[in-house]
N, C-alpha and C. Protein backbone atom coordinates (compact mmCIF):
# COMPACT_ATOMS: atom_id res chain seq x y z
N UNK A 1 -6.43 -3.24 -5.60
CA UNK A 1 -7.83 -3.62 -5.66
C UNK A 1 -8.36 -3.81 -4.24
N UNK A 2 -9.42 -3.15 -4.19
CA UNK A 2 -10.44 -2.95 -2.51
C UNK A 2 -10.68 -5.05 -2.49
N UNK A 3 -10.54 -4.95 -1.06
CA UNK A 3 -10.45 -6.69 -0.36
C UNK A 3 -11.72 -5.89 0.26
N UNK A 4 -13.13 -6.79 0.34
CA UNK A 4 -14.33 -6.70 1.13
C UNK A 4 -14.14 -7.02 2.26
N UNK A 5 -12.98 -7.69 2.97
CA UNK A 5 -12.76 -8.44 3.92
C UNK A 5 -11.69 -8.04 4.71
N UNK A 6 -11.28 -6.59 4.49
CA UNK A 6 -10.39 -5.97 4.95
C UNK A 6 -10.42 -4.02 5.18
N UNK A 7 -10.18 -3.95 5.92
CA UNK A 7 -10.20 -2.01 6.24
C UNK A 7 -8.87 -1.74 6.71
N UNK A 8 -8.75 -0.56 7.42
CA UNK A 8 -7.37 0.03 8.00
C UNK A 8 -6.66 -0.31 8.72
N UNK A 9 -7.46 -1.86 9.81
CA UNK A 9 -6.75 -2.00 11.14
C UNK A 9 -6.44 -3.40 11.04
N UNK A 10 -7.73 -4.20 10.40
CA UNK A 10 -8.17 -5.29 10.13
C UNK A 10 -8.34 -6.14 8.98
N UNK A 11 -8.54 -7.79 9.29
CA UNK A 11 -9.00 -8.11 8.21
C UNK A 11 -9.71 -9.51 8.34
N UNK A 12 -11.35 -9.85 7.91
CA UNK A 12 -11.65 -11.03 8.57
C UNK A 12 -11.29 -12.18 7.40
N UNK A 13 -11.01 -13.10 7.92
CA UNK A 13 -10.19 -14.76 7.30
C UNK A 13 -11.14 -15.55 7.65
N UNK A 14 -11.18 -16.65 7.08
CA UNK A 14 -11.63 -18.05 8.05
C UNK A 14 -10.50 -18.68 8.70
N UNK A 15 -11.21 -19.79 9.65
CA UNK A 15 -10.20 -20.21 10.44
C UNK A 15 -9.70 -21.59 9.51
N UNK A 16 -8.18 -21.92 10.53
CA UNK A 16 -7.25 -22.29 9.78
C UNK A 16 -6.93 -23.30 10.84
N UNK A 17 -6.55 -24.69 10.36
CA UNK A 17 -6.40 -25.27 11.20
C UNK A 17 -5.42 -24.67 12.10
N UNK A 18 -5.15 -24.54 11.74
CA UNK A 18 -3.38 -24.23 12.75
C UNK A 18 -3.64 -22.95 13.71
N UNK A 19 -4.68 -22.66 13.69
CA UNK A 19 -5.54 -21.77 15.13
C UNK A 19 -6.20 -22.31 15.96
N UNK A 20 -5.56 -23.72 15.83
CA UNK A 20 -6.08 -24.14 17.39
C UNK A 20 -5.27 -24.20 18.61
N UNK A 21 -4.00 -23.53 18.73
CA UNK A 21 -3.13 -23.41 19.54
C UNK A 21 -3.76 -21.42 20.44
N UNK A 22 -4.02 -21.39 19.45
CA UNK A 22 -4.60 -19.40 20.03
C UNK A 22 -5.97 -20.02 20.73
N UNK A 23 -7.23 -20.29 19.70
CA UNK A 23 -7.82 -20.94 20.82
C UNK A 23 -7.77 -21.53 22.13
N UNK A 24 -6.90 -22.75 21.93
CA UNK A 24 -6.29 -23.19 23.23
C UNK A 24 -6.11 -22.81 24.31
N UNK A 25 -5.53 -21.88 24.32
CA UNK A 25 -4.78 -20.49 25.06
C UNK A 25 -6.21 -19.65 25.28
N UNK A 26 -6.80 -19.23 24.60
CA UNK A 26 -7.83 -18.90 24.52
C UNK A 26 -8.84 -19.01 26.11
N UNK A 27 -8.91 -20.59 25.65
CA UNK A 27 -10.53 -21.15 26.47
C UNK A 27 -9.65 -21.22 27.77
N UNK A 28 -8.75 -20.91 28.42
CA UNK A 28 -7.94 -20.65 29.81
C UNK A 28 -8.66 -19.43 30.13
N UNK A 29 -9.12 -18.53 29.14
CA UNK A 29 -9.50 -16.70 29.75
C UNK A 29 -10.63 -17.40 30.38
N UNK A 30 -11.36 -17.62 31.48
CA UNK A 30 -12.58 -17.34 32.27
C UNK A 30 -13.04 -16.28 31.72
N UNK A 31 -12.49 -14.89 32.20
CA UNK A 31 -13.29 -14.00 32.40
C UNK A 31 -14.09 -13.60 30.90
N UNK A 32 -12.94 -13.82 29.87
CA UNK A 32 -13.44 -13.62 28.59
C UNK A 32 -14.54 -14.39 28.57
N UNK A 33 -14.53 -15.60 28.70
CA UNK A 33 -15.75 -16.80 28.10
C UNK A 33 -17.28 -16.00 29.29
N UNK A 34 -16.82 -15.62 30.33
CA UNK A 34 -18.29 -15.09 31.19
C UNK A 34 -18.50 -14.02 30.31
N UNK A 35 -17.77 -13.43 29.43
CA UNK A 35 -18.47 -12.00 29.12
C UNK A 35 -19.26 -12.23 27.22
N UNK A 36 -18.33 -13.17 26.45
CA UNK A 36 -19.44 -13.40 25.67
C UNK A 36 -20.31 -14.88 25.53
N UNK A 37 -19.87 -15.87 26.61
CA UNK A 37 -20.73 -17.12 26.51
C UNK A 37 -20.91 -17.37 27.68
N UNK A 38 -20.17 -18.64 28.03
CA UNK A 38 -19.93 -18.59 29.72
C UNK A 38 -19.28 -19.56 29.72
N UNK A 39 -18.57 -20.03 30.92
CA UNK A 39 -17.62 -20.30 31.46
C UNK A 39 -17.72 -22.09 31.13
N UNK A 40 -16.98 -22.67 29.83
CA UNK A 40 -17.15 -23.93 29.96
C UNK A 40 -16.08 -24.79 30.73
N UNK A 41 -16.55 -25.81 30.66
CA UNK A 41 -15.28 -26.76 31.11
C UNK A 41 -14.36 -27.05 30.46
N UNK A 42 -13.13 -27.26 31.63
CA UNK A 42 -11.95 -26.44 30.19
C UNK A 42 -11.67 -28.26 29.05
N UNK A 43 -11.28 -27.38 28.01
CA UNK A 43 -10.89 -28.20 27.01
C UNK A 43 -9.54 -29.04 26.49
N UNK A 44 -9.26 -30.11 26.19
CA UNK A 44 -7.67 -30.62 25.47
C UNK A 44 -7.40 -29.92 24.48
N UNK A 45 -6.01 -30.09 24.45
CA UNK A 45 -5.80 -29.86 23.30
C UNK A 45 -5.61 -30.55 22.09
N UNK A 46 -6.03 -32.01 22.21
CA UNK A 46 -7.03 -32.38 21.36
C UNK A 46 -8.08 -32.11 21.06
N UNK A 47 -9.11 -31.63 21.70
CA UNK A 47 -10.83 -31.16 21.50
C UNK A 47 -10.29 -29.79 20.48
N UNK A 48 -9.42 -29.06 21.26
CA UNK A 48 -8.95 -27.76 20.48
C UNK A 48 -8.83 -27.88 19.17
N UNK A 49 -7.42 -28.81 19.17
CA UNK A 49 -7.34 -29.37 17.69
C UNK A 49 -8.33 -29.66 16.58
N UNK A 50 -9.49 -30.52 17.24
CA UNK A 50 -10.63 -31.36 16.64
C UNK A 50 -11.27 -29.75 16.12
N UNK A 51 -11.71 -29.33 16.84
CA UNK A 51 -12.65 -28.05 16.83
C UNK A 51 -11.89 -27.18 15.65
N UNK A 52 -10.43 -26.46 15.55
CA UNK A 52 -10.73 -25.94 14.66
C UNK A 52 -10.06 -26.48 13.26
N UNK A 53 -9.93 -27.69 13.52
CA UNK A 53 -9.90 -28.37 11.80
C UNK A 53 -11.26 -28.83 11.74
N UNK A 54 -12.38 -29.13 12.13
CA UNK A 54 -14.00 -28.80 12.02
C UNK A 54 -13.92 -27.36 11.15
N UNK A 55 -13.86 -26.35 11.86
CA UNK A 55 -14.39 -25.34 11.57
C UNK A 55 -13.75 -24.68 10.52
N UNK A 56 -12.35 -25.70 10.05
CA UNK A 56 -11.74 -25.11 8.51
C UNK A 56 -12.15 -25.73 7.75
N UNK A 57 -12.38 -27.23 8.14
CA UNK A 57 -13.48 -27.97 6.66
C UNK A 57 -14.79 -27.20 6.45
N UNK A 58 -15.21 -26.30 7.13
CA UNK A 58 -17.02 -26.21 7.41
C UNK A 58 -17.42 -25.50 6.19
N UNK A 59 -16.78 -24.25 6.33
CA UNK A 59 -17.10 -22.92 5.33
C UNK A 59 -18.40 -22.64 5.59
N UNK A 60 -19.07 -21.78 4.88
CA UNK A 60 -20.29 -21.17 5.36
C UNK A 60 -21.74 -22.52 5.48
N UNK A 61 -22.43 -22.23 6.65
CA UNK A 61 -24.36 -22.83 6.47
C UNK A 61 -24.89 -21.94 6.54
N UNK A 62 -25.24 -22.18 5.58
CA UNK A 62 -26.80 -21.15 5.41
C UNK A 62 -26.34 -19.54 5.74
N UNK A 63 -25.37 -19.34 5.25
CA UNK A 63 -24.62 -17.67 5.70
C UNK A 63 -24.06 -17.80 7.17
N UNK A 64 -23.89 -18.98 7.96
CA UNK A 64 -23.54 -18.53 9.87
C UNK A 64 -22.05 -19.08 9.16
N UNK A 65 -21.30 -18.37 9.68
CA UNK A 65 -19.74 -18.32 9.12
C UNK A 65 -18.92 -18.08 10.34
N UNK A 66 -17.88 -18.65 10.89
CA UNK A 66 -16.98 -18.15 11.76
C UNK A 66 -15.61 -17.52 11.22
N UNK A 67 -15.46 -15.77 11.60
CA UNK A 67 -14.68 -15.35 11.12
C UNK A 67 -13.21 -15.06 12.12
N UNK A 68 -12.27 -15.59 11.41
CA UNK A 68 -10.94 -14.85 12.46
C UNK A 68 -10.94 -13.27 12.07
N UNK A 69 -10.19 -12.51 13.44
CA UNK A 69 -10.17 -10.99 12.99
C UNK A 69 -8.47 -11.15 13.51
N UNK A 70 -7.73 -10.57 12.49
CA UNK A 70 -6.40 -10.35 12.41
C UNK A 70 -6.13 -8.71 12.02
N UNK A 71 -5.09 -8.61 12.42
CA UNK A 71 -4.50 -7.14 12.04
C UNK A 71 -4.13 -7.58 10.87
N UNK A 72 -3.44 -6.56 9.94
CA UNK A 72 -3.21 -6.12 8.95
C UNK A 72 -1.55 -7.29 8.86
N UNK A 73 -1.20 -7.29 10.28
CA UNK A 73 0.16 -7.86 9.81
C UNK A 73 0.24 -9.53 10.23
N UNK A 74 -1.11 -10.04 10.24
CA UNK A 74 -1.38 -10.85 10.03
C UNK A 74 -1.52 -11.27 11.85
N UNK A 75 -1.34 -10.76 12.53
CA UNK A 75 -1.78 -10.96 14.13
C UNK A 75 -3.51 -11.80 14.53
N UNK A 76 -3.35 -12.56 14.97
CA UNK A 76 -4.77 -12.99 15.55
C UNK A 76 -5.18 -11.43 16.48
N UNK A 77 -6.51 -11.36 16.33
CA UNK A 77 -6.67 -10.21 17.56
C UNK A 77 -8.09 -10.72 18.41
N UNK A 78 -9.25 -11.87 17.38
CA UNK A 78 -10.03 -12.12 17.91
C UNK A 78 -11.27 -12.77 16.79
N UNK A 79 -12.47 -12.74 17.06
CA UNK A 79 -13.03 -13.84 16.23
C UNK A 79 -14.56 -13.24 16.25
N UNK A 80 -15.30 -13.67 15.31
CA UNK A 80 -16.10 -12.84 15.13
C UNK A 80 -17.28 -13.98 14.34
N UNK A 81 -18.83 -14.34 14.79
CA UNK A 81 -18.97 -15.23 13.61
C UNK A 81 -20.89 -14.98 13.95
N UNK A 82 -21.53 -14.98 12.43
CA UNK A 82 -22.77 -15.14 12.57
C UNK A 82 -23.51 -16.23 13.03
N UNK A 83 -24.76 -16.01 12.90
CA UNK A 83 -25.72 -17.56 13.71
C UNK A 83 -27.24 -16.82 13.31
N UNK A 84 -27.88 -17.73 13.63
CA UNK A 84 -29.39 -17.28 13.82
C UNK A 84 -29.89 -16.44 12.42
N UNK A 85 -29.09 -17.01 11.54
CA UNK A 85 -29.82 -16.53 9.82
C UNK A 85 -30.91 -16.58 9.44
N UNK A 86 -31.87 -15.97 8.76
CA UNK A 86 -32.69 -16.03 8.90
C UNK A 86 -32.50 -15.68 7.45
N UNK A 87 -32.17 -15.91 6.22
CA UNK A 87 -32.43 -15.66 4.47
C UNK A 87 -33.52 -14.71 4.06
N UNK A 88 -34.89 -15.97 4.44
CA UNK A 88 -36.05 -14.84 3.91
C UNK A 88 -36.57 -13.99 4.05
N UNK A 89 -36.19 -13.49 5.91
CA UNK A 89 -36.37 -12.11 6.55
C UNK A 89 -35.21 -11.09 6.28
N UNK A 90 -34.00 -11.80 6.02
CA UNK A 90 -33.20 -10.79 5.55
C UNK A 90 -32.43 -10.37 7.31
N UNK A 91 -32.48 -11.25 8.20
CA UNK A 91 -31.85 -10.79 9.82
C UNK A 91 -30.58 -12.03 10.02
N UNK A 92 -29.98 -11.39 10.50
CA UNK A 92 -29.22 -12.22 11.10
C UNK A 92 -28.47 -11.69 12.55
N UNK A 93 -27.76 -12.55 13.28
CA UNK A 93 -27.03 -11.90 14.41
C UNK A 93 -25.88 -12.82 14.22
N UNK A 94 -24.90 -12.05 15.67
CA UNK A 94 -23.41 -11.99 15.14
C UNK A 94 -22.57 -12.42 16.86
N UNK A 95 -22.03 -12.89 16.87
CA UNK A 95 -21.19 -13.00 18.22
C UNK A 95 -19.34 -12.53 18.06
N UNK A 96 -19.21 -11.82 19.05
CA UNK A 96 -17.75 -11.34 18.86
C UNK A 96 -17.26 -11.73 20.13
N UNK A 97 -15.56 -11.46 19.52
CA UNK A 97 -15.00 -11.98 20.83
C UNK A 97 -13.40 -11.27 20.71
N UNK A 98 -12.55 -10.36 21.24
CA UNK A 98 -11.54 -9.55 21.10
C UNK A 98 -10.83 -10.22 22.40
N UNK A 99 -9.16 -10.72 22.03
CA UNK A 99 -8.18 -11.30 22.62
C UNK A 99 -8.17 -9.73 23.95
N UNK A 100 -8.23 -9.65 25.09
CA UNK A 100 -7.96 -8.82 26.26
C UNK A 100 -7.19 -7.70 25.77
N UNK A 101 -5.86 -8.07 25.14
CA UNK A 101 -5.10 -7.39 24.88
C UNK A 101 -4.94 -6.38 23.58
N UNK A 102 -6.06 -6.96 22.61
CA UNK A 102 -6.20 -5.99 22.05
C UNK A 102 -7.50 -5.32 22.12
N UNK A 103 -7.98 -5.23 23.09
CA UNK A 103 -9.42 -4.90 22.75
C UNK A 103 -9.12 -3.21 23.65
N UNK A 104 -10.58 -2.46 22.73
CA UNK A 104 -9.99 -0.85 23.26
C UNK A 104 -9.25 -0.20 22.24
N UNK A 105 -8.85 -0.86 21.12
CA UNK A 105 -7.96 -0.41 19.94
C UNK A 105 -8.64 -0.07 18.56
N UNK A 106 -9.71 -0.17 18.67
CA UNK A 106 -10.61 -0.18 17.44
C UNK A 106 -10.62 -1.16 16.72
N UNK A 107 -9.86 -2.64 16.66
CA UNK A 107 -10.29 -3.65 16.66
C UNK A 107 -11.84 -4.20 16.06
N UNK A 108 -12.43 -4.07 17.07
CA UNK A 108 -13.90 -4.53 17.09
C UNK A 108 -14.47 -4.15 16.10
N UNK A 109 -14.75 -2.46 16.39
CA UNK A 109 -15.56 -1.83 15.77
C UNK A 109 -15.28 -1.93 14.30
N UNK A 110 -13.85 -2.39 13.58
CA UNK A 110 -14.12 -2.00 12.22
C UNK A 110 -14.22 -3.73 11.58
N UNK A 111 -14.05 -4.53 12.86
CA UNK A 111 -14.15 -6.24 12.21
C UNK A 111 -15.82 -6.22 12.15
N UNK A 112 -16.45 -5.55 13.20
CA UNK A 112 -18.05 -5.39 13.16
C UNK A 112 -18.58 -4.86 11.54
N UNK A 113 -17.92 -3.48 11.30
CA UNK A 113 -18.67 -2.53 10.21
C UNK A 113 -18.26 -3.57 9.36
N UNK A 114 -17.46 -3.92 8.88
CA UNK A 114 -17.13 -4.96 7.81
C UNK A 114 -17.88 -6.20 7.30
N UNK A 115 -17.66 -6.76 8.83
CA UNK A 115 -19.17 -7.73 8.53
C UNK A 115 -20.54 -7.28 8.12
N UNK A 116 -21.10 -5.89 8.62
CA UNK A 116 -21.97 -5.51 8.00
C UNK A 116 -22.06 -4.99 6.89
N UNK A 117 -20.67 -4.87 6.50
CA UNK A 117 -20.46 -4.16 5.08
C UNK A 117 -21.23 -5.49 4.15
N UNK A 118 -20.50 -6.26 4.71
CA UNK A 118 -20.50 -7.59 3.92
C UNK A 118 -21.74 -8.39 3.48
N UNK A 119 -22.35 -8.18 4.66
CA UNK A 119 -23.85 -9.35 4.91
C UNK A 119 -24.76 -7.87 4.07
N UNK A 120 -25.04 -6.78 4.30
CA UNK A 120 -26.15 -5.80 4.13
C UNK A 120 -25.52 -5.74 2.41
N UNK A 121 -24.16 -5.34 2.06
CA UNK A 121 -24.12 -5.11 0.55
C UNK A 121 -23.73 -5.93 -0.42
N UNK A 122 -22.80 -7.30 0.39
CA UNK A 122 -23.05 -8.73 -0.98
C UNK A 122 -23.99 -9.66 -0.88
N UNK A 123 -24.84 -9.64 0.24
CA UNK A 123 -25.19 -11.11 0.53
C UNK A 123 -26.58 -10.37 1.08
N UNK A 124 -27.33 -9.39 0.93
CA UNK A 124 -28.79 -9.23 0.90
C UNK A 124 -29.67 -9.12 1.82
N UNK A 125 -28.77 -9.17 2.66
CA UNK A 125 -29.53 -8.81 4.16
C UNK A 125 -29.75 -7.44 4.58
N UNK A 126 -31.03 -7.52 5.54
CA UNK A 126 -31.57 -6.02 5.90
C UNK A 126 -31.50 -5.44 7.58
N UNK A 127 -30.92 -6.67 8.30
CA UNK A 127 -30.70 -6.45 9.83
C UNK A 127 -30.33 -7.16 10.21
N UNK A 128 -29.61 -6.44 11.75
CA UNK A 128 -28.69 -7.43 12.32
C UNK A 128 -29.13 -7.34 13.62
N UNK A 129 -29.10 -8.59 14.10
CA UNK A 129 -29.28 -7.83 16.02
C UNK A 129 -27.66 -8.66 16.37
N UNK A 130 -27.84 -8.12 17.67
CA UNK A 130 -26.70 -8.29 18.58
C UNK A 130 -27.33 -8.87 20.18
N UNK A 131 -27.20 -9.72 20.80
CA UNK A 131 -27.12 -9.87 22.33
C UNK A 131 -25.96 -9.45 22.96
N UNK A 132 -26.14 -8.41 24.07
CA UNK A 132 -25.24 -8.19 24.78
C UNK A 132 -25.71 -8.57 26.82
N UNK A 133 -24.60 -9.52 27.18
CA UNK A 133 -25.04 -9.35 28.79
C UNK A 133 -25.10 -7.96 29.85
N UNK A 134 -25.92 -7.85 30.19
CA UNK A 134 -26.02 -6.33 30.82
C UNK A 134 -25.11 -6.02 31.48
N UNK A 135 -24.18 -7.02 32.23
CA UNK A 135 -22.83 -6.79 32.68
C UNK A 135 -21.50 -6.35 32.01
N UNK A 136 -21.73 -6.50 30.59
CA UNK A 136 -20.92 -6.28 30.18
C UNK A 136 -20.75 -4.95 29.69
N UNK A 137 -20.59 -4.06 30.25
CA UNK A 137 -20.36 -2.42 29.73
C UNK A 137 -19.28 -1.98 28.62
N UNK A 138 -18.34 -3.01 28.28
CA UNK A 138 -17.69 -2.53 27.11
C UNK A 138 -18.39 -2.64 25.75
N UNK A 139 -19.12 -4.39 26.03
CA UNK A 139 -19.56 -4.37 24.75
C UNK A 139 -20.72 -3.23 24.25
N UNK A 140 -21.36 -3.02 25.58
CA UNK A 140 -23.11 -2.29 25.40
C UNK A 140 -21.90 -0.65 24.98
N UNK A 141 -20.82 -0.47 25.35
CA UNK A 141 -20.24 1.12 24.62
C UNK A 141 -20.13 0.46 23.12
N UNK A 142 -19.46 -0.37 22.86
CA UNK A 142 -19.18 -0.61 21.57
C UNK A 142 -20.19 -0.51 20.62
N UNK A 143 -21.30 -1.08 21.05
CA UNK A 143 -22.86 -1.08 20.31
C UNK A 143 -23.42 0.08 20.07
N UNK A 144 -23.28 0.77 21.43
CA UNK A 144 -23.84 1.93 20.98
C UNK A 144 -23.10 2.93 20.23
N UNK A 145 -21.41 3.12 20.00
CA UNK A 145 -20.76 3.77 19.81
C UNK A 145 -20.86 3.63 18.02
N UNK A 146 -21.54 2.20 17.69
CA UNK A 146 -21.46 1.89 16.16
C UNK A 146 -23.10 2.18 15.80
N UNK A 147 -24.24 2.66 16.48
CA UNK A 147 -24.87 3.48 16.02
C UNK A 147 -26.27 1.98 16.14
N UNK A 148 -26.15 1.29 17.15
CA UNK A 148 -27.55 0.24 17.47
C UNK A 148 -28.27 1.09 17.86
N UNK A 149 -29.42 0.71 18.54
CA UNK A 149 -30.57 0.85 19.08
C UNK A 149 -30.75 -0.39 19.59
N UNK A 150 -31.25 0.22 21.44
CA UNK A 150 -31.27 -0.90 22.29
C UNK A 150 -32.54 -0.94 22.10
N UNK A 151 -33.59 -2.13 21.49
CA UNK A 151 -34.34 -2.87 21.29
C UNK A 151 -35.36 -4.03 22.28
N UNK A 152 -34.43 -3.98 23.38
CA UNK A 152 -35.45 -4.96 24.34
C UNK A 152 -34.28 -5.09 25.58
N UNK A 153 -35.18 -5.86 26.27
CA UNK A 153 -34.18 -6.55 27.59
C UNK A 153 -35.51 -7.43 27.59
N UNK A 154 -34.23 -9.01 28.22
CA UNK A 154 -34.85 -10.44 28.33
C UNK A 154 -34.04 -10.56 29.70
N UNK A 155 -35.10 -10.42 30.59
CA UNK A 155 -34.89 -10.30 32.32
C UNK A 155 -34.31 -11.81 32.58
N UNK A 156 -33.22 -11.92 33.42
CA UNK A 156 -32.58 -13.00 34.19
C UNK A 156 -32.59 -13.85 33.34
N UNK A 157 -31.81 -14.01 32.21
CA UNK A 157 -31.82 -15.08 31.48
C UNK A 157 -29.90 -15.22 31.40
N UNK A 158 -29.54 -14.79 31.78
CA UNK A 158 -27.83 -15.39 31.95
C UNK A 158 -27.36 -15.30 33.47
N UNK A 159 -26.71 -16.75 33.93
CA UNK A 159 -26.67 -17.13 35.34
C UNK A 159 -25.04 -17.03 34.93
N UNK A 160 -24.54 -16.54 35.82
CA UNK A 160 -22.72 -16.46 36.12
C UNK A 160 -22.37 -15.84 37.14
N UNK A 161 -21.43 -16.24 37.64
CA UNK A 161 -20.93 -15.54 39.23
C UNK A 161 -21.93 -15.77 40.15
N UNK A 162 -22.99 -16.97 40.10
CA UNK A 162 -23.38 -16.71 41.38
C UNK A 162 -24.67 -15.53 40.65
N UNK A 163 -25.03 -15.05 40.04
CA UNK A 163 -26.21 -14.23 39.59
C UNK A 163 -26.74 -14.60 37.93
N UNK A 164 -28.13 -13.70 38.19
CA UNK A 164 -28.83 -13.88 36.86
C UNK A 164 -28.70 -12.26 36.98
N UNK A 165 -28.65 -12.16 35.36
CA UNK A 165 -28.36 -10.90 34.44
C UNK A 165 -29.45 -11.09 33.55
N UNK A 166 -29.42 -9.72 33.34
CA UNK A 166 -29.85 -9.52 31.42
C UNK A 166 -29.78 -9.80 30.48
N UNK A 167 -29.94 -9.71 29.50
CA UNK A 167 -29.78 -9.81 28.27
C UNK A 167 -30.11 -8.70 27.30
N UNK A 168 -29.46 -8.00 26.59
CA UNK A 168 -29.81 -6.54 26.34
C UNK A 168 -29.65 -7.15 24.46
N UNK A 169 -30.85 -6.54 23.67
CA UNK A 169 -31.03 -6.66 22.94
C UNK A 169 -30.63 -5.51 21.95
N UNK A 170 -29.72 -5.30 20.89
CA UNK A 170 -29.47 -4.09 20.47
C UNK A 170 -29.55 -4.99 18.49
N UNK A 171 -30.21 -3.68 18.05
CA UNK A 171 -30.30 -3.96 16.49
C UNK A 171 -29.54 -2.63 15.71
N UNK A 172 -29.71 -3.25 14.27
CA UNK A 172 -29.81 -2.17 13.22
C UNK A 172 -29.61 -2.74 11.96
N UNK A 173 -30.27 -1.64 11.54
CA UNK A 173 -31.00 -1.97 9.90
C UNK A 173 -30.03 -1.37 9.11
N UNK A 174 -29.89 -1.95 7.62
CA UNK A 174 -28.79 -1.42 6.31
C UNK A 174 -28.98 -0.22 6.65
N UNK A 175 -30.37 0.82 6.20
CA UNK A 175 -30.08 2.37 5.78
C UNK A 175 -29.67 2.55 7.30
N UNK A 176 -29.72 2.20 8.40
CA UNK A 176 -28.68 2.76 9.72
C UNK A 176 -27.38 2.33 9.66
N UNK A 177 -27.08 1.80 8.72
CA UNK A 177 -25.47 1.35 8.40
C UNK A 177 -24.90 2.73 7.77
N UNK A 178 -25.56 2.66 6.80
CA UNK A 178 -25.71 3.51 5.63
C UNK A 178 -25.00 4.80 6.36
N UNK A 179 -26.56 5.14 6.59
CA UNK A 179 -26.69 6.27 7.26
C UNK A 179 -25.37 6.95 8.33
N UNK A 180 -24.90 5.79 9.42
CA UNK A 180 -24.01 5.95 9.87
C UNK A 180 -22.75 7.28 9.40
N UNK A 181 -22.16 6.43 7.69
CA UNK A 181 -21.85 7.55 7.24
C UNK A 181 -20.33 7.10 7.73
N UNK A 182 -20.13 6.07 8.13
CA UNK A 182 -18.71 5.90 8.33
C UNK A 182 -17.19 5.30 7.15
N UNK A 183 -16.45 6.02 7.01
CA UNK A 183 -14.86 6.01 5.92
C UNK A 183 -14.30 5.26 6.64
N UNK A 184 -14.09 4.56 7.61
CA UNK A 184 -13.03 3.80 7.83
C UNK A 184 -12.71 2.03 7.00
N UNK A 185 -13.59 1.86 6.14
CA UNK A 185 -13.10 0.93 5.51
C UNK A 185 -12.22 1.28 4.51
N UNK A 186 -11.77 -0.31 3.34
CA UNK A 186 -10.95 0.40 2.83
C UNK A 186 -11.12 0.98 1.39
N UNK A 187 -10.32 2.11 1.01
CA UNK A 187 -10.94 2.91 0.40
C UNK A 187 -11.40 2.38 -1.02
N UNK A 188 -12.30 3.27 -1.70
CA UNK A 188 -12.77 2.45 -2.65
C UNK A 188 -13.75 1.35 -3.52
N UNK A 189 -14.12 1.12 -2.06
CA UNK A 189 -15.22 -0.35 -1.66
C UNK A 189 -16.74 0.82 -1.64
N UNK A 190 -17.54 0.72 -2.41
CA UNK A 190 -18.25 1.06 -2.51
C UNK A 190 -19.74 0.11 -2.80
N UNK A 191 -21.22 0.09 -2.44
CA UNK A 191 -22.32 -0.94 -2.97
C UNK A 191 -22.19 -0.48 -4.52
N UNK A 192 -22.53 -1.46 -4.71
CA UNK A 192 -22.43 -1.51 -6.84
C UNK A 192 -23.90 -0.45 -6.92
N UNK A 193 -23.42 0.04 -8.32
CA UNK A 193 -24.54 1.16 -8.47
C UNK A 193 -25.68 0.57 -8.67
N UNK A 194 -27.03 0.82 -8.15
CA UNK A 194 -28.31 0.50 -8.37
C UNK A 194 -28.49 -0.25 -7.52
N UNK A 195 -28.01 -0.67 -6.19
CA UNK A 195 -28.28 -1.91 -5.76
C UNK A 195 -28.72 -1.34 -4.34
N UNK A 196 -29.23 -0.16 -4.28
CA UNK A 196 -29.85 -0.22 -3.11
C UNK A 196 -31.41 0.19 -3.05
């Protein structure tokens, strides 16, 4: 039986307490935290602890959900979670985040389509945007490689290293999901008939 929450490489979970040791380890990457947030002050591993037995009691608000992305053989690879829901417009956006080491593997891209599998064909939504920092050139390939449209730029609004950056705005709508036209989930998983 097709898992909505799973494809060929991947599979998104919620978090578990006992992922606050990967975190941990985690909030040490600098460079990671400049490329999708920025650079906080580092954390205990108590705060660690606190944080993700928080975020295993939480379960979904209002649809903003934090998802773990694991391989198939049960590997952490990285984390993935909505925000900025919006129900009656039918938008939401999404923040990702891929462990160094696996990222470049297709990873991303199919913990991404999934989530959109998810939000556009169980849960009724009609768009997604994405923020990406203009510095960051893997993510702005990844975006475009899954079929966005860059949508705006919000001038000097992220300060790191000593500079202000961009903010690059990239969207897309269900029938551009659709449309896409992409098999890599897993097989079988289809929108229920009539429901588009």
């Amino acid at each position: 039986m097709p898992n909505v929450f799973a494809g060929r490489l991947v599979r998104l979970r919620a978090v578990e307490a006992a992922d606050w040791e990967i975190h941990y380890a985690w909030d040490t990457d600098t460079d990671g935290g400049r490329l999708t947030d920025e650079i906080w002050f580092p954390s205990s591993r108590e705060q660690a602890r606190a944080w993700a037995e928080e975020q295993a009691k939480r379960g979904d608000q209002n649809d903003e959900f934090r998802f773990q992305i694991e391989r198939l053989d049960g590997e952490f690879v990285g984390t993935l979670n909505t925000h900025t829901v919006n129900r009656r417009c039918g938008t939401f956006r999404y923040g990702l985040a891929i462990l160094p080491q696996y990222q470049r593997q297709g990873f991303a891209s199919e913990a991404v389509r999934l989530l959109l599998r998810y939000y556009f064909w169980e849960r009724r939504y009609q768009k997604v945007n994405a923020e990406v920092y203009s510095f960051n050139a893997a993510s702005i390939r990844l975006h475009e490689s899954l079929g966005f449209t860059l949508e705006g730029r919000l001038r000097r609004m992220i300060f790191t290293g000593g500079q202000f950056h961009d903010v690059l705005l990239y969207g897309m709508t269900r029938e551009e999901f659709e449309a896409s036209g992409w098999e890599g989930l897993a097989a079988g998983y289809e929108p229920a008939a009539g429901s588009q």
